[in-house]
PDB file of N, CA and C in Angstrom:
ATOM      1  N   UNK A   1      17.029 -20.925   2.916  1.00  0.00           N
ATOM      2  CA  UNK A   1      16.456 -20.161   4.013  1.00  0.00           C
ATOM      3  C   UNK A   1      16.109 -18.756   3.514  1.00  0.00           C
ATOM      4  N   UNK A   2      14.813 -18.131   4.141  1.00  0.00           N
ATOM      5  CA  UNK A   2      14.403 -17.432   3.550  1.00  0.00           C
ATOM      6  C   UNK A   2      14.916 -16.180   4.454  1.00  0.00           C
ATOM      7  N   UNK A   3      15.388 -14.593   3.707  1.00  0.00           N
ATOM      8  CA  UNK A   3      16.230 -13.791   4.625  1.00  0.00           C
ATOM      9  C   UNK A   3      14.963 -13.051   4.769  1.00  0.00           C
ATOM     10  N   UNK A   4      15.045 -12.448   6.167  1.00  0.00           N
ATOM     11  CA  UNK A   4      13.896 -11.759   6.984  1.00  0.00           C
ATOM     12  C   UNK A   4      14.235 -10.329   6.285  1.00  0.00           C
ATOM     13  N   UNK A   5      13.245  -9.386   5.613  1.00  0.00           N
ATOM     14  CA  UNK A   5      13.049  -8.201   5.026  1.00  0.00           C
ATOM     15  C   UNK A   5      11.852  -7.557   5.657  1.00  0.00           C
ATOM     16  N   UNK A   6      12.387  -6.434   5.533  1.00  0.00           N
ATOM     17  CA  UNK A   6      10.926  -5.624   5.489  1.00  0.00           C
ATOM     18  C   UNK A   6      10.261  -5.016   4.765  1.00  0.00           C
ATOM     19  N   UNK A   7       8.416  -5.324   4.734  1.00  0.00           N
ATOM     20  CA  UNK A   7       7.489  -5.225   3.729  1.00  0.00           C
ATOM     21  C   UNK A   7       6.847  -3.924   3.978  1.00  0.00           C
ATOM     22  N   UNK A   8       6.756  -3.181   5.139  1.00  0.00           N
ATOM     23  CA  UNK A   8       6.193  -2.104   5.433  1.00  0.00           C
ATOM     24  C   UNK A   8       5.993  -1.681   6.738  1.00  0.00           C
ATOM     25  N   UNK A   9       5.683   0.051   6.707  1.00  0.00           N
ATOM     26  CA  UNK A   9       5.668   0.572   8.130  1.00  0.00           C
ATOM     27  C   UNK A   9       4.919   0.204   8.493  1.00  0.00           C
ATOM     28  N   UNK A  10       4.958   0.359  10.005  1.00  0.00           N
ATOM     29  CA  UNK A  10       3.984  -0.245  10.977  1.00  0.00           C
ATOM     30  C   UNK A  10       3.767   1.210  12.513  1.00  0.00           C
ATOM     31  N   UNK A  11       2.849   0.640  13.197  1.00  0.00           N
ATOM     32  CA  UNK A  11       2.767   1.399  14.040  1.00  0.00           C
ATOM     33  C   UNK A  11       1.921   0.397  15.620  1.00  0.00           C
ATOM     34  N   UNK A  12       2.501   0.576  16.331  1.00  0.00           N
ATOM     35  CA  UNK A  12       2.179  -0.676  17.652  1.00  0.00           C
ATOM     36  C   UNK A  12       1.730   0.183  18.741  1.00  0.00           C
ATOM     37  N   UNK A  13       0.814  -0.599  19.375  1.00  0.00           N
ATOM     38  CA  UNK A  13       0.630   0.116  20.618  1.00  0.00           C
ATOM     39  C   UNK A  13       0.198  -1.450  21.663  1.00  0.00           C
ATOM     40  N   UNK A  14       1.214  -1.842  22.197  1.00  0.00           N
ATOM     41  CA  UNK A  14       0.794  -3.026  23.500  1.00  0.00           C
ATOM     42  C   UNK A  14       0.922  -3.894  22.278  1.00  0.00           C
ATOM     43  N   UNK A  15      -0.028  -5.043  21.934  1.00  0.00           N
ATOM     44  CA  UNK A  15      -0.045  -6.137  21.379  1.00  0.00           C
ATOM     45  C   UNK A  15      -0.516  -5.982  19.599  1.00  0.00           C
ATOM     46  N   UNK A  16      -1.240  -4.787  19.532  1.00  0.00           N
ATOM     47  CA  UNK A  16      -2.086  -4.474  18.512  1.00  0.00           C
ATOM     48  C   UNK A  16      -1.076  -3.664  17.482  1.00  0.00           C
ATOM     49  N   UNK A  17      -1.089  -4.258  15.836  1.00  0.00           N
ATOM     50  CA  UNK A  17      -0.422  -3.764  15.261  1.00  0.00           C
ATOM     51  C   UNK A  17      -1.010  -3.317  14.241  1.00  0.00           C
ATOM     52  N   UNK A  18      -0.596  -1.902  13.614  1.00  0.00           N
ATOM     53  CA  UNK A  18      -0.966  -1.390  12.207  1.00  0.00           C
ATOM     54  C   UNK A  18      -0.227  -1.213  11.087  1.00  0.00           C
ATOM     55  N   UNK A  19      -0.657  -1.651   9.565  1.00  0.00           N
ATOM     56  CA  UNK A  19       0.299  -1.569   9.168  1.00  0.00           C
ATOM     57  C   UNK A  19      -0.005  -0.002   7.723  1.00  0.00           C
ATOM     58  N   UNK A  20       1.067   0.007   7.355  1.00  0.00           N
ATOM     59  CA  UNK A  20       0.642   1.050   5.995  1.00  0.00           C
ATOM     60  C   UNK A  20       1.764   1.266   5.566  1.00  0.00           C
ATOM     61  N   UNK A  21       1.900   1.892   4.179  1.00  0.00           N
ATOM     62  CA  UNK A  21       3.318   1.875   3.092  1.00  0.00           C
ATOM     63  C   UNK A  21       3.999   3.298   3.892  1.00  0.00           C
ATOM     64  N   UNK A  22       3.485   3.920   4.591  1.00  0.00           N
ATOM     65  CA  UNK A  22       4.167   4.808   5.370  1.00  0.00           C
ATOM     66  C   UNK A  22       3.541   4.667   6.829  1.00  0.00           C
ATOM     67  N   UNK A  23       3.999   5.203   8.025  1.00  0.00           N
ATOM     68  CA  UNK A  23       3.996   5.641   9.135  1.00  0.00           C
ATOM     69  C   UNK A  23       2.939   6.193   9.015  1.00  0.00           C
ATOM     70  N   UNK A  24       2.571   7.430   8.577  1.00  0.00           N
ATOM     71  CA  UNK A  24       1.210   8.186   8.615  1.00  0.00           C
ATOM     72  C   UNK A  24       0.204   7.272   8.042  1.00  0.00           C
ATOM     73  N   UNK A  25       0.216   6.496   6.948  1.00  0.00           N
ATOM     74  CA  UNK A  25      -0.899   5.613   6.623  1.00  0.00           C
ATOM     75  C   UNK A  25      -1.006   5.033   7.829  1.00  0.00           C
ATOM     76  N   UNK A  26      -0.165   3.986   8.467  1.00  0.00           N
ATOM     77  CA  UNK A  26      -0.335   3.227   9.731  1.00  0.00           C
ATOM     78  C   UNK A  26      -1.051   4.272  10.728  1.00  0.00           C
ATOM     79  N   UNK A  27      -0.418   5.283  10.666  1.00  0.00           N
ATOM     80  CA  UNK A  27      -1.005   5.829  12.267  1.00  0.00           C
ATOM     81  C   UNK A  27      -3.131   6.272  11.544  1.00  0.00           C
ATOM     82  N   UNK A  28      -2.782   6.675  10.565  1.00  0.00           N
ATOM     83  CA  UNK A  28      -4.348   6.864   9.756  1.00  0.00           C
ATOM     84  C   UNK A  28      -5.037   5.563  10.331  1.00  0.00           C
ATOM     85  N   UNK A  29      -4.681   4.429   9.743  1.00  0.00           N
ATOM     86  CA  UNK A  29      -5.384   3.129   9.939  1.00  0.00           C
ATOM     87  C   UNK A  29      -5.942   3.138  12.035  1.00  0.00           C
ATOM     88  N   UNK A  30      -4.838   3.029  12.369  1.00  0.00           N
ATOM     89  CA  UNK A  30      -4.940   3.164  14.002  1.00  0.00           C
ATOM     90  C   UNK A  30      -6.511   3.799  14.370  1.00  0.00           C
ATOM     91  N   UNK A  31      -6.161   5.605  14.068  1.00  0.00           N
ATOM     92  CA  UNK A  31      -6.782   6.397  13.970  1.00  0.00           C
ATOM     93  C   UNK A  31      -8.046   6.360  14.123  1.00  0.00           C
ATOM     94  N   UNK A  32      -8.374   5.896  12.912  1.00  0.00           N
ATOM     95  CA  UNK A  32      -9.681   5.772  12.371  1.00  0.00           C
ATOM     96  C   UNK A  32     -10.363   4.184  12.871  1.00  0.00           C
ATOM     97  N   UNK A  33      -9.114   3.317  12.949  1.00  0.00           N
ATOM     98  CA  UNK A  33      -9.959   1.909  14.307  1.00  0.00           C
ATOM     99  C   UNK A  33     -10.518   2.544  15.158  1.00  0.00           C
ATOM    100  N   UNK A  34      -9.546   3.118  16.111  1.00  0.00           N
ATOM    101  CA  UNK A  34     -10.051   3.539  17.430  1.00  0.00           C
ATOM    102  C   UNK A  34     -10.532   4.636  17.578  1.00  0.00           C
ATOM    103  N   UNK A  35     -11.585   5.338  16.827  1.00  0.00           N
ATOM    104  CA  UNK A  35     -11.908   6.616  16.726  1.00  0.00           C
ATOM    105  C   UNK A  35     -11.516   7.639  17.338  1.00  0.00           C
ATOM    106  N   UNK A  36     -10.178   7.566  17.696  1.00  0.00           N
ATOM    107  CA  UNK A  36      -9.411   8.530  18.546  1.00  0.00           C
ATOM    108  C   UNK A  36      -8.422   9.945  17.148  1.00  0.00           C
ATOM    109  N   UNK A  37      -8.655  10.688  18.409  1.00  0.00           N
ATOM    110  CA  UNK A  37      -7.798  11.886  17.739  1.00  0.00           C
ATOM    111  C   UNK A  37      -6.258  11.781  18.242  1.00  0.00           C
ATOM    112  N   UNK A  38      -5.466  12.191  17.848  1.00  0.00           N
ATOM    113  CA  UNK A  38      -3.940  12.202  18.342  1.00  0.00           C
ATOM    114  C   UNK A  38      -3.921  12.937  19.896  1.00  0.00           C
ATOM    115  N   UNK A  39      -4.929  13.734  19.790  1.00  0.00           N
ATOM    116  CA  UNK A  39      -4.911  14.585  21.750  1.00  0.00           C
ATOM    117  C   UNK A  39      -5.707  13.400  22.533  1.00  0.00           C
ATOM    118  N   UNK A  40      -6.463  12.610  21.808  1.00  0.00           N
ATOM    119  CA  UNK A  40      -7.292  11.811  23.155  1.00  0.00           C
ATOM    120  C   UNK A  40      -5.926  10.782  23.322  1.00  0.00           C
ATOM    121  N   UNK A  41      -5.416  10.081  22.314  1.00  0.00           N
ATOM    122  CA  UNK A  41      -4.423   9.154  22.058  1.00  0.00           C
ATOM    123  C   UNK A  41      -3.331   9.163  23.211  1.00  0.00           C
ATOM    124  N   UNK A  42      -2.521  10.293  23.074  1.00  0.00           N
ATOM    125  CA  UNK A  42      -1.655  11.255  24.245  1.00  0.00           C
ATOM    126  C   UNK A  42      -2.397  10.830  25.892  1.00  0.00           C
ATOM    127  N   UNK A  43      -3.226  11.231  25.820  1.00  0.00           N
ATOM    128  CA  UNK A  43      -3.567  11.588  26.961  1.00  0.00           C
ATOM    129  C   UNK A  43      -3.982   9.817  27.652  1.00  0.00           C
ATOM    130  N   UNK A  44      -4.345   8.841  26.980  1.00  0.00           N
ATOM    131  CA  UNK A  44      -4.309   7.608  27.634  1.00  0.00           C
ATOM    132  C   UNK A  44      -3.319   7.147  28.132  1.00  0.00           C
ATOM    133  N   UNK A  45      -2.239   7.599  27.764  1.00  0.00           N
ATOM    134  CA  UNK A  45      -1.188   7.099  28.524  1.00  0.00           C
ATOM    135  C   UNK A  45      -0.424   5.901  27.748  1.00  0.00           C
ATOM    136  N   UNK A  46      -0.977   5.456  26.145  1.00  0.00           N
ATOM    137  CA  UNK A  46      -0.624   4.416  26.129  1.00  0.00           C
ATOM    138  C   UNK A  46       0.588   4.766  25.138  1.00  0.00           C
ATOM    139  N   UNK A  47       1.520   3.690  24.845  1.00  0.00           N
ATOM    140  CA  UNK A  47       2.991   3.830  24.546  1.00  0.00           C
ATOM    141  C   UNK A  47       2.520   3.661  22.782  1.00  0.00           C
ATOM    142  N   UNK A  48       2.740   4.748  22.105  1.00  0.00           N
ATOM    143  CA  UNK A  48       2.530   4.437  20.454  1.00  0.00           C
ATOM    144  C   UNK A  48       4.338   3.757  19.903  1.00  0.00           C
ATOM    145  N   UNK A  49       4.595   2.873  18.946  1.00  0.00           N
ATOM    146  CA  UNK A  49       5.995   2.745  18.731  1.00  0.00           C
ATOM    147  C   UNK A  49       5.694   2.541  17.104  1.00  0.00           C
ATOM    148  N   UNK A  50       6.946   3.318  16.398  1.00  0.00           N
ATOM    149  CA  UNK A  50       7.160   3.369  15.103  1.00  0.00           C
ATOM    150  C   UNK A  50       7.787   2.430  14.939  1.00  0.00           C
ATOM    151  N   UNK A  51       7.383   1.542  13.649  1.00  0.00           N
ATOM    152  CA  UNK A  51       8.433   0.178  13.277  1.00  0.00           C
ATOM    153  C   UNK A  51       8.021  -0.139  12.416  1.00  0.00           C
ATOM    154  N   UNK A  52       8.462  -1.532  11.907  1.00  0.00           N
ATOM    155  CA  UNK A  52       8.104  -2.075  10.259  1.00  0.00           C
ATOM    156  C   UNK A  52       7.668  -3.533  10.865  1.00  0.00           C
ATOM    157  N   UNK A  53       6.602  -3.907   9.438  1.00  0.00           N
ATOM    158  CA  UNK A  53       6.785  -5.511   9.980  1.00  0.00           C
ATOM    159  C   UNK A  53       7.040  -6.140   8.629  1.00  0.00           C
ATOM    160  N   UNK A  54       7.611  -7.256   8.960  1.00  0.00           N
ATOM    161  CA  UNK A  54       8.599  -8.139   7.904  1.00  0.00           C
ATOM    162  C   UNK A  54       7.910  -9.087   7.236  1.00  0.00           C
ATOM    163  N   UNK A  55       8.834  -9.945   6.641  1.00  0.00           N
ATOM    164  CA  UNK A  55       8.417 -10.982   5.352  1.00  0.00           C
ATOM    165  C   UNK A  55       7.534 -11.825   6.264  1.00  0.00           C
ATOM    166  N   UNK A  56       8.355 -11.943   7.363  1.00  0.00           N
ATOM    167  CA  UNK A  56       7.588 -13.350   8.224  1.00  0.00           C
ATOM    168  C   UNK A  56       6.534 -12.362   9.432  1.00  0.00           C
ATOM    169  N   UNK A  57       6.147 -11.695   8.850  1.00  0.00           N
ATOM    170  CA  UNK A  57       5.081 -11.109   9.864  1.00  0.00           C
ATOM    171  C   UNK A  57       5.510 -10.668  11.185  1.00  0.00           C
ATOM    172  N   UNK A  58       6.416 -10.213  11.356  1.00  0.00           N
ATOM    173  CA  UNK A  58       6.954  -9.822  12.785  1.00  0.00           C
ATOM    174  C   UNK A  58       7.077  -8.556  12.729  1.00  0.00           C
ATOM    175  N   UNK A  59       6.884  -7.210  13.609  1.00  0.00           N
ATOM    176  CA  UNK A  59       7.111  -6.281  14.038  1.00  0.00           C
ATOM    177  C   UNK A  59       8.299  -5.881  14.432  1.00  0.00           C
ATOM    178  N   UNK A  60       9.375  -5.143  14.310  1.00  0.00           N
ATOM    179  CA  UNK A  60      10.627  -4.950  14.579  1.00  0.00           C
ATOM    180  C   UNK A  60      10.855  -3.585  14.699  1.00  0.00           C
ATOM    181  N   UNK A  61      11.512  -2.984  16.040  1.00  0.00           N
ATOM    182  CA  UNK A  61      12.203  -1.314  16.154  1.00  0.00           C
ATOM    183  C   UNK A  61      12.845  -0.983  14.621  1.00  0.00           C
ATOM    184  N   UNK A  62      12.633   0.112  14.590  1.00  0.00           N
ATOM    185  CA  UNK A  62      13.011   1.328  13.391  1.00  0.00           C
ATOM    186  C   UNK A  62      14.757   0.808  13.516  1.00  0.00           C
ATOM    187  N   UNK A  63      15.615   0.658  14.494  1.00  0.00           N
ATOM    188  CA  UNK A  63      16.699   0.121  14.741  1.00  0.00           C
ATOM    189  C   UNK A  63      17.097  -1.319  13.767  1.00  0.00           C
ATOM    190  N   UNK A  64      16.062  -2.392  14.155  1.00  0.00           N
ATOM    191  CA  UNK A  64      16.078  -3.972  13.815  1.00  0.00           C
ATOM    192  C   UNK A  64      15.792  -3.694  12.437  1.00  0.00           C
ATOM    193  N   UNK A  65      14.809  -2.937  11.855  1.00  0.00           N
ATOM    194  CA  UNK A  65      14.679  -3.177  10.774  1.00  0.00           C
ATOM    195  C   UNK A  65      15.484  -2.224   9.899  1.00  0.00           C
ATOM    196  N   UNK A  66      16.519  -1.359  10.254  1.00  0.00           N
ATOM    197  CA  UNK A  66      17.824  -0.981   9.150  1.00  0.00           C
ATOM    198  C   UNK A  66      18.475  -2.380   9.320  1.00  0.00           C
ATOM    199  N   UNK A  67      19.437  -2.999  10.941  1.00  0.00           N
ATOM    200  CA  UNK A  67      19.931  -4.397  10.519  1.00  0.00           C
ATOM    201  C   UNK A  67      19.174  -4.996   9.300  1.00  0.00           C
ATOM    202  N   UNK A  68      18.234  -5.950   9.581  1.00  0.00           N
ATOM    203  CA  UNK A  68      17.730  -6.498   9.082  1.00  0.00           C
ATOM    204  C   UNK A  68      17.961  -6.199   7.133  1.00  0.00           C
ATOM    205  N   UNK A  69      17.350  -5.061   7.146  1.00  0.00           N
ATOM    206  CA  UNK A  69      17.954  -4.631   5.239  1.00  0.00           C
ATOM    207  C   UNK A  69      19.157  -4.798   5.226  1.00  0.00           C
ATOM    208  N   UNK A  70      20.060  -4.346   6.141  1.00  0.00           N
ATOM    209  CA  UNK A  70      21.465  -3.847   5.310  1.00  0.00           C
ATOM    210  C   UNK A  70      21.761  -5.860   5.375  1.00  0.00           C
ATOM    211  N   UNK A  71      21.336  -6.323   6.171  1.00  0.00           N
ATOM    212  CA  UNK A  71      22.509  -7.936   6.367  1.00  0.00           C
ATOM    213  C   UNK A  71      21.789  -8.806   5.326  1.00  0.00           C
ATOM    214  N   UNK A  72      19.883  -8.358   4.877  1.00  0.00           N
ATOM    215  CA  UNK A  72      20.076  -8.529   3.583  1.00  0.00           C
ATOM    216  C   UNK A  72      20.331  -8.217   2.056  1.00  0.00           C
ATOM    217  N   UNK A  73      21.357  -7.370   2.273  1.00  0.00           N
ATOM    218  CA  UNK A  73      22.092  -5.874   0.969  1.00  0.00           C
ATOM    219  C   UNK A  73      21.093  -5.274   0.284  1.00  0.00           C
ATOM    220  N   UNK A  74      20.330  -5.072   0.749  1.00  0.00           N
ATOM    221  CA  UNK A  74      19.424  -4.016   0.661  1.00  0.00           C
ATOM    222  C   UNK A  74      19.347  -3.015   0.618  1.00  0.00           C
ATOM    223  N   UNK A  75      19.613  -1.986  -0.203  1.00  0.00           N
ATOM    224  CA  UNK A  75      20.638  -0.393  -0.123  1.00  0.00           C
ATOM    225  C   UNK A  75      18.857   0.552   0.218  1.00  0.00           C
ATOM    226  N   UNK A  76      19.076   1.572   0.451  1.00  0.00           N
ATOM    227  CA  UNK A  76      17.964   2.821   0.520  1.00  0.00           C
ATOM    228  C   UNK A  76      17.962   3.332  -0.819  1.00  0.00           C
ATOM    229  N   UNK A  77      16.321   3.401  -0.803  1.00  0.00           N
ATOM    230  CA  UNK A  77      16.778   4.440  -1.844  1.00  0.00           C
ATOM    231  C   UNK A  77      15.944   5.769  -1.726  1.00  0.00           C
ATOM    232  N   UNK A  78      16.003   6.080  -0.591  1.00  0.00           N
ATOM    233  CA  UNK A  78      16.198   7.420  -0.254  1.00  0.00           C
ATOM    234  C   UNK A  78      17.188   8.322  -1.071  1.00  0.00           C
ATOM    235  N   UNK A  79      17.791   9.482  -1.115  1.00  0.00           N
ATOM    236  CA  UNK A  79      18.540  10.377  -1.500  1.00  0.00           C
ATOM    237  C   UNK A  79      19.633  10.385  -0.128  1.00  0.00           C
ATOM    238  N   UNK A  80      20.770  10.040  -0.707  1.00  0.00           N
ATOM    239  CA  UNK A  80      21.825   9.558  -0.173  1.00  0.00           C
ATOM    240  C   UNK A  80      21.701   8.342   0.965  1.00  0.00           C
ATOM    241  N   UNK A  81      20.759   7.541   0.714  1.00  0.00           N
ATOM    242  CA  UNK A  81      20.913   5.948   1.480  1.00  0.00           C
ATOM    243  C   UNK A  81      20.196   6.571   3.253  1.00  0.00           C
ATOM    244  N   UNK A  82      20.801   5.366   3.637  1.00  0.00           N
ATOM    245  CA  UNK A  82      19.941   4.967   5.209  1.00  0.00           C
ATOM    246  C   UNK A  82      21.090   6.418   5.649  1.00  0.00           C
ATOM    247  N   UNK A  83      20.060   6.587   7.021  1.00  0.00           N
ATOM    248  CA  UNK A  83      20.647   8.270   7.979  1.00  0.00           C
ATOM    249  C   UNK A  83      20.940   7.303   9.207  1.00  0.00           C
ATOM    250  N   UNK A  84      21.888   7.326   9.944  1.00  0.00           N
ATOM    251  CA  UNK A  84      21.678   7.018  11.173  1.00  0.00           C
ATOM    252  C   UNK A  84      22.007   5.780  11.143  1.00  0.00           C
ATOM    253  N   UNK A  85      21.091   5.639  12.548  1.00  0.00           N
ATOM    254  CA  UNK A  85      20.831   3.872  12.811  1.00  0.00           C
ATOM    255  C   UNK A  85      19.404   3.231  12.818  1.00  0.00           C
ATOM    256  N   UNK A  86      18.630   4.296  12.125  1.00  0.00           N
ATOM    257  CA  UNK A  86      17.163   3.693  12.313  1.00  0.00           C
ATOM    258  C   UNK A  86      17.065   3.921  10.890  1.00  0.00           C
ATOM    259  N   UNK A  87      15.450   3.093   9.877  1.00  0.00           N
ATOM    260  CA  UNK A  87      15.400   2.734   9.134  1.00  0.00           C
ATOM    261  C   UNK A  87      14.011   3.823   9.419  1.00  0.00           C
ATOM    262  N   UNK A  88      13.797   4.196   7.761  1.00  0.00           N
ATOM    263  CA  UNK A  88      12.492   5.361   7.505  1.00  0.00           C
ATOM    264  C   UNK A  88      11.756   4.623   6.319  1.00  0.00           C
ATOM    265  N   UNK A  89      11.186   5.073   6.367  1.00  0.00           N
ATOM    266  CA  UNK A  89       9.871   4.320   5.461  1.00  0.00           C
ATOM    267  C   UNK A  89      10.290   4.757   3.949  1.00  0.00           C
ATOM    268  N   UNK A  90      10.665   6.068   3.507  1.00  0.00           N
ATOM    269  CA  UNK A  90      11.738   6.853   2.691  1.00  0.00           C
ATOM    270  C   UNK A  90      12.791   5.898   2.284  1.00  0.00           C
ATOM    271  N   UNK A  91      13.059   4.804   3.353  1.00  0.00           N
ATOM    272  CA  UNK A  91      14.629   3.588   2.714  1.00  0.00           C
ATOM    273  C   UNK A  91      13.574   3.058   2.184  1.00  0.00           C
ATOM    274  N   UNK A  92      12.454   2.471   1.801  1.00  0.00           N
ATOM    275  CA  UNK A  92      11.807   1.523   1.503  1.00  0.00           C
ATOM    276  C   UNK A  92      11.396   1.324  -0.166  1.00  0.00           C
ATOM    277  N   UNK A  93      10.818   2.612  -0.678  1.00  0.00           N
ATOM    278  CA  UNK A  93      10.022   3.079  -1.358  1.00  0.00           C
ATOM    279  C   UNK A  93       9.844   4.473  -1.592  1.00  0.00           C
TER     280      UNK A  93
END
């Protein structure tokens, strides 16, 4: 069985997902789809969410995807390991 990891940040809004080796790449990609600026973005009202998506293509909270590494021993290698309880793009790469 294959253990669920994560391949990279992501960035979601409703059903539609972006992906990039960081958060800012993702939100770039978004960006530049929807020819929106970060003030028009705001102002629609719509819900932006930071996350990663995995081996098997799934989208998962900044939360799911620290589980997810640590239960497959997956250390950070950030400067001094994972912060918290959420996972940064910094644990990744």
């Amino acid at each position: 069985m294959t253990k669920e990891i994560i391949i990279c940040s992501a960035i979601r809004i409703e059903d539609k997902v972006w992906k990039g080796h960081r958060h800012g790449h993702a939100l770039r990609a978004m960006l530049d789809e929807m020819q929106w600026d970060h003030t028009q973005h705001e102002i629609t009202g719509m819900k932006k969410e930071q996350g990663f998506v995995t081996n098997l293509n799934r989208y998962v909270s900044r939360e799911e995807g620290l589980i997810l590494q640590k239960a497959a021993g997956i250390e950070s290698v950030a400067p001094g390991g994972y912060r918290g309880d959420m996972l940064f793009s910094e644990d990744l790469y």
